[in-house]
C-alpha atoms as a PDB file:
ATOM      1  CA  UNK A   1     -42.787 -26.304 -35.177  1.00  0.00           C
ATOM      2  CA  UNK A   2     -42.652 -25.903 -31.308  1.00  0.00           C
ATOM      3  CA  UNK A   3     -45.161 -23.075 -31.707  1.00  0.00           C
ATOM      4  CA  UNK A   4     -47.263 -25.390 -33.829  1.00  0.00           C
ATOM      5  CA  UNK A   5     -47.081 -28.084 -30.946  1.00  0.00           C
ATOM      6  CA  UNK A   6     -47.396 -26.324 -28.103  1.00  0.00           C
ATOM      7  CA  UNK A   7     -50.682 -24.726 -29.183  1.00  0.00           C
ATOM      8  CA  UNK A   8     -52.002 -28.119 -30.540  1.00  0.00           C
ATOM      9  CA  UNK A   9     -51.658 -29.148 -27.543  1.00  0.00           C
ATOM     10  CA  UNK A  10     -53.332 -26.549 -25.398  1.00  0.00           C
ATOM     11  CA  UNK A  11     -55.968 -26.914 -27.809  1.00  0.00           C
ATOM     12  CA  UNK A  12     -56.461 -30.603 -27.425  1.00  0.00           C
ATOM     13  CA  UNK A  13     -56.258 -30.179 -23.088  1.00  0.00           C
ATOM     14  CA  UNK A  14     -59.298 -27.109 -23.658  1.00  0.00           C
ATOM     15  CA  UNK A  15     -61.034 -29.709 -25.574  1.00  0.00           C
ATOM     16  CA  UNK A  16     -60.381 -32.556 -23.117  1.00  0.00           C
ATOM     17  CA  UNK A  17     -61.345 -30.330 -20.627  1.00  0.00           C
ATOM     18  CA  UNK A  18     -64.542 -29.456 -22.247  1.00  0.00           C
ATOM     19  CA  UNK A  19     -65.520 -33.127 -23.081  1.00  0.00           C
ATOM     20  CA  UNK A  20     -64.993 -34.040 -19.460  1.00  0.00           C
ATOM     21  CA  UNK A  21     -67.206 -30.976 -18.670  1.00  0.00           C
ATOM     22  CA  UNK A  22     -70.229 -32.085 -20.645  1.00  0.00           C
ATOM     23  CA  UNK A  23     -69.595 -35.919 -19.952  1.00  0.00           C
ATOM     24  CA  UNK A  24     -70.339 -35.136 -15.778  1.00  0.00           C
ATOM     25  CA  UNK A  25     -73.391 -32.680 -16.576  1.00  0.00           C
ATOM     26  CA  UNK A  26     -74.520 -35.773 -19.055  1.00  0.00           C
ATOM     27  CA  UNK A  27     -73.771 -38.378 -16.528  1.00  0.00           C
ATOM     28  CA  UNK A  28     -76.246 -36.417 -14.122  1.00  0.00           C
ATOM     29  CA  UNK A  29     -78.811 -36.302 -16.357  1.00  0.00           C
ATOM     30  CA  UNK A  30     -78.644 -39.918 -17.470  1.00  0.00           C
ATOM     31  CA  UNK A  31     -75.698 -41.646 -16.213  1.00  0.00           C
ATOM     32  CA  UNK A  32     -78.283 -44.040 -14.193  1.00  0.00           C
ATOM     33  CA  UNK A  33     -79.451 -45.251 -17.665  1.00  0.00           C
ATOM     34  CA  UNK A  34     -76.193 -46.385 -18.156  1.00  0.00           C
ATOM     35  CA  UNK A  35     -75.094 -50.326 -17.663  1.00  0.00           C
ATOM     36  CA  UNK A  36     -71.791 -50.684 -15.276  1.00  0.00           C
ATOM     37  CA  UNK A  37     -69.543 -52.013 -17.618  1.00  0.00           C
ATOM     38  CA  UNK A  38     -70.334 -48.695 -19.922  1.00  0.00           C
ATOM     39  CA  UNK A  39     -69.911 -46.569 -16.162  1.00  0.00           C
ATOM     40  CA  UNK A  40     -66.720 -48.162 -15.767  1.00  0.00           C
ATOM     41  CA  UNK A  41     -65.535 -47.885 -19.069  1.00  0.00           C
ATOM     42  CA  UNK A  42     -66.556 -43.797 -18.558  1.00  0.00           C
ATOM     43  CA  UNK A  43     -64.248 -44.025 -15.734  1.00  0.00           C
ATOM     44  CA  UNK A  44     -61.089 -45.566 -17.057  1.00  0.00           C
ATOM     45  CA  UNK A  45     -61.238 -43.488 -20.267  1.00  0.00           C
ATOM     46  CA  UNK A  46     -62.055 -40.268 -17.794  1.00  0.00           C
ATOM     47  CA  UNK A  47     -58.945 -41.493 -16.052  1.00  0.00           C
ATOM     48  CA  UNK A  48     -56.758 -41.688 -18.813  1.00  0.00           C
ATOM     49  CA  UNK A  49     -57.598 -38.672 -20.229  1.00  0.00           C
ATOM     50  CA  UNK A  50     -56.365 -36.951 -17.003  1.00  0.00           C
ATOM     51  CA  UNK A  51     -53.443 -38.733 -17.130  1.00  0.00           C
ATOM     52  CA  UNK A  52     -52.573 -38.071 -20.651  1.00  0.00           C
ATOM     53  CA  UNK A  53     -53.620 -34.277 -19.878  1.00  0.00           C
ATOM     54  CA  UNK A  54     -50.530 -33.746 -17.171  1.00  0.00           C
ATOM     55  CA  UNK A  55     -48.369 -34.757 -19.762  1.00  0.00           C
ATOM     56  CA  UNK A  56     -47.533 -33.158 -23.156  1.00  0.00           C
ATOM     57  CA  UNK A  57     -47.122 -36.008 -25.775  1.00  0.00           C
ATOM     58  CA  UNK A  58     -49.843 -35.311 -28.422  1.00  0.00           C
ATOM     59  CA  UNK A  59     -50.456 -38.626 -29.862  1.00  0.00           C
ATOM     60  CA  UNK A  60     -50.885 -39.948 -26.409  1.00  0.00           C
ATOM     61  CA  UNK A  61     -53.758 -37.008 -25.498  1.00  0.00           C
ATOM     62  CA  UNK A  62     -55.470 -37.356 -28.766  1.00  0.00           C
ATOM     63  CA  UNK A  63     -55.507 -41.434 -28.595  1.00  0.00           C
ATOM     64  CA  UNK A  64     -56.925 -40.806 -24.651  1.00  0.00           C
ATOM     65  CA  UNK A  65     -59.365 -38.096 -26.351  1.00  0.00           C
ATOM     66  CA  UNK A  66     -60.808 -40.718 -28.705  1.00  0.00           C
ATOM     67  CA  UNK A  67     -60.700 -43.375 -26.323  1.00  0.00           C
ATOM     68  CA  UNK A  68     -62.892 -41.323 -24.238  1.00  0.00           C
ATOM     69  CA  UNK A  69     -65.474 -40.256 -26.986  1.00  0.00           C
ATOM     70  CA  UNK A  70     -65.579 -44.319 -27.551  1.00  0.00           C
ATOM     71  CA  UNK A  71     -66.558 -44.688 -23.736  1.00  0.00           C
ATOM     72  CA  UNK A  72     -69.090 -42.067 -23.652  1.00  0.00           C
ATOM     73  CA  UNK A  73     -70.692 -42.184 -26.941  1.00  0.00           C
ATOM     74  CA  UNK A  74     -73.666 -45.151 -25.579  1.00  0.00           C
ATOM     75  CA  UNK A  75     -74.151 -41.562 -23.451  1.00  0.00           C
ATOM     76  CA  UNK A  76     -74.612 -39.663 -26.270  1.00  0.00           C
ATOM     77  CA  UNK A  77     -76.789 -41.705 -27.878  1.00  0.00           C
ATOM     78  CA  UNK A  78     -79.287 -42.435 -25.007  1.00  0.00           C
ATOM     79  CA  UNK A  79     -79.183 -37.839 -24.894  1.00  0.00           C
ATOM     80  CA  UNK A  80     -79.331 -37.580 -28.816  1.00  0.00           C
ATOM     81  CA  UNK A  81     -82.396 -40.201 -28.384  1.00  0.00           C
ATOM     82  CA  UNK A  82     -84.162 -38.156 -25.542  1.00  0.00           C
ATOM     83  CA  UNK A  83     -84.067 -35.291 -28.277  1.00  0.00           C
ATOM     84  CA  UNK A  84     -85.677 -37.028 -30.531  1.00  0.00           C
ATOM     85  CA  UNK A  85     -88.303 -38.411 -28.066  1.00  0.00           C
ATOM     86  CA  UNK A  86     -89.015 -34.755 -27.250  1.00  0.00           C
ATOM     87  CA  UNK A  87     -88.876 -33.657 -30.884  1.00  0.00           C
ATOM     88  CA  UNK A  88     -91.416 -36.081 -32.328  1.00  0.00           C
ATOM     89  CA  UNK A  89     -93.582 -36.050 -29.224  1.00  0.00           C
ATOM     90  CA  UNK A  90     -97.441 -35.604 -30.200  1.00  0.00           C
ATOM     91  CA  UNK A  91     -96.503 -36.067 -33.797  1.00  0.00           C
ATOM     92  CA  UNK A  92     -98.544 -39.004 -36.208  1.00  0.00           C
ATOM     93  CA  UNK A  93     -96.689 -41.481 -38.578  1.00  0.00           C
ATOM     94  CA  UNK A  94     -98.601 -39.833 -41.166  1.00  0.00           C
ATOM     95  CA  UNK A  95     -97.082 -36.031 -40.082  1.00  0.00           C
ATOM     96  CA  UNK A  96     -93.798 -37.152 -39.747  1.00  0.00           C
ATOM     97  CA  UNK A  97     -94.188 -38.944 -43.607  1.00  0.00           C
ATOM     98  CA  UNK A  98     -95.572 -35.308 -44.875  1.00  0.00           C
ATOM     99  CA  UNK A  99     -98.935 -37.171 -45.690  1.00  0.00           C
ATOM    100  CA  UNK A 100    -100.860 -35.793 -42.783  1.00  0.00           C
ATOM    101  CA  UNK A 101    -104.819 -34.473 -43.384  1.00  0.00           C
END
């Protein structure tokens, strides 16, 4: 059991870690986009998440892990919608229906 912990939890830091990671390249690439409260809100959930990281209770990392995907997920959408502005770029109603001449 203290084998099963201790590598749950190293595997919930990595992924903290990594999550953290891709929030700061996101928040460079559209962070501005953003509204305050939602920057702030990034911020107190990036801070807990550190906090929760230095220690090594797992229900307290995982709750700061999904508090912080809750923060940054008006991130993700405004990226996930910039791929599908790219995607569909140059494409007709009638393409993207399958009814195009």
């Amino acid at each position: 059991a203290d084998d099963f912990t201790t590598r749950r939890l190293i595997e919930l830091k990595n992924k903290a870690e990594s999550d953290m990671r891709h929030t700061e390249k996101a928040l460079a690439q559209a962070g501005q986009r953003l509204t305050e409260t939602e920057r702030t809100e990034i911020g107190s959930a990036t801070a807990s998440l550190r906090a929760a990281m230095a220690g090594t209770d797992l229900p307290v990392l995982q709750r700061a892990i999904d508090g912080f995907a809750a923060a940054t997920n008006p991130l993700a959408t405004i990226l996930m919608n910039e791929v599908v502005k790219r995607s569909l770029a140059g494409s007709s109603e009638q393409s993207l229906r399958g009814d195009a001449p």
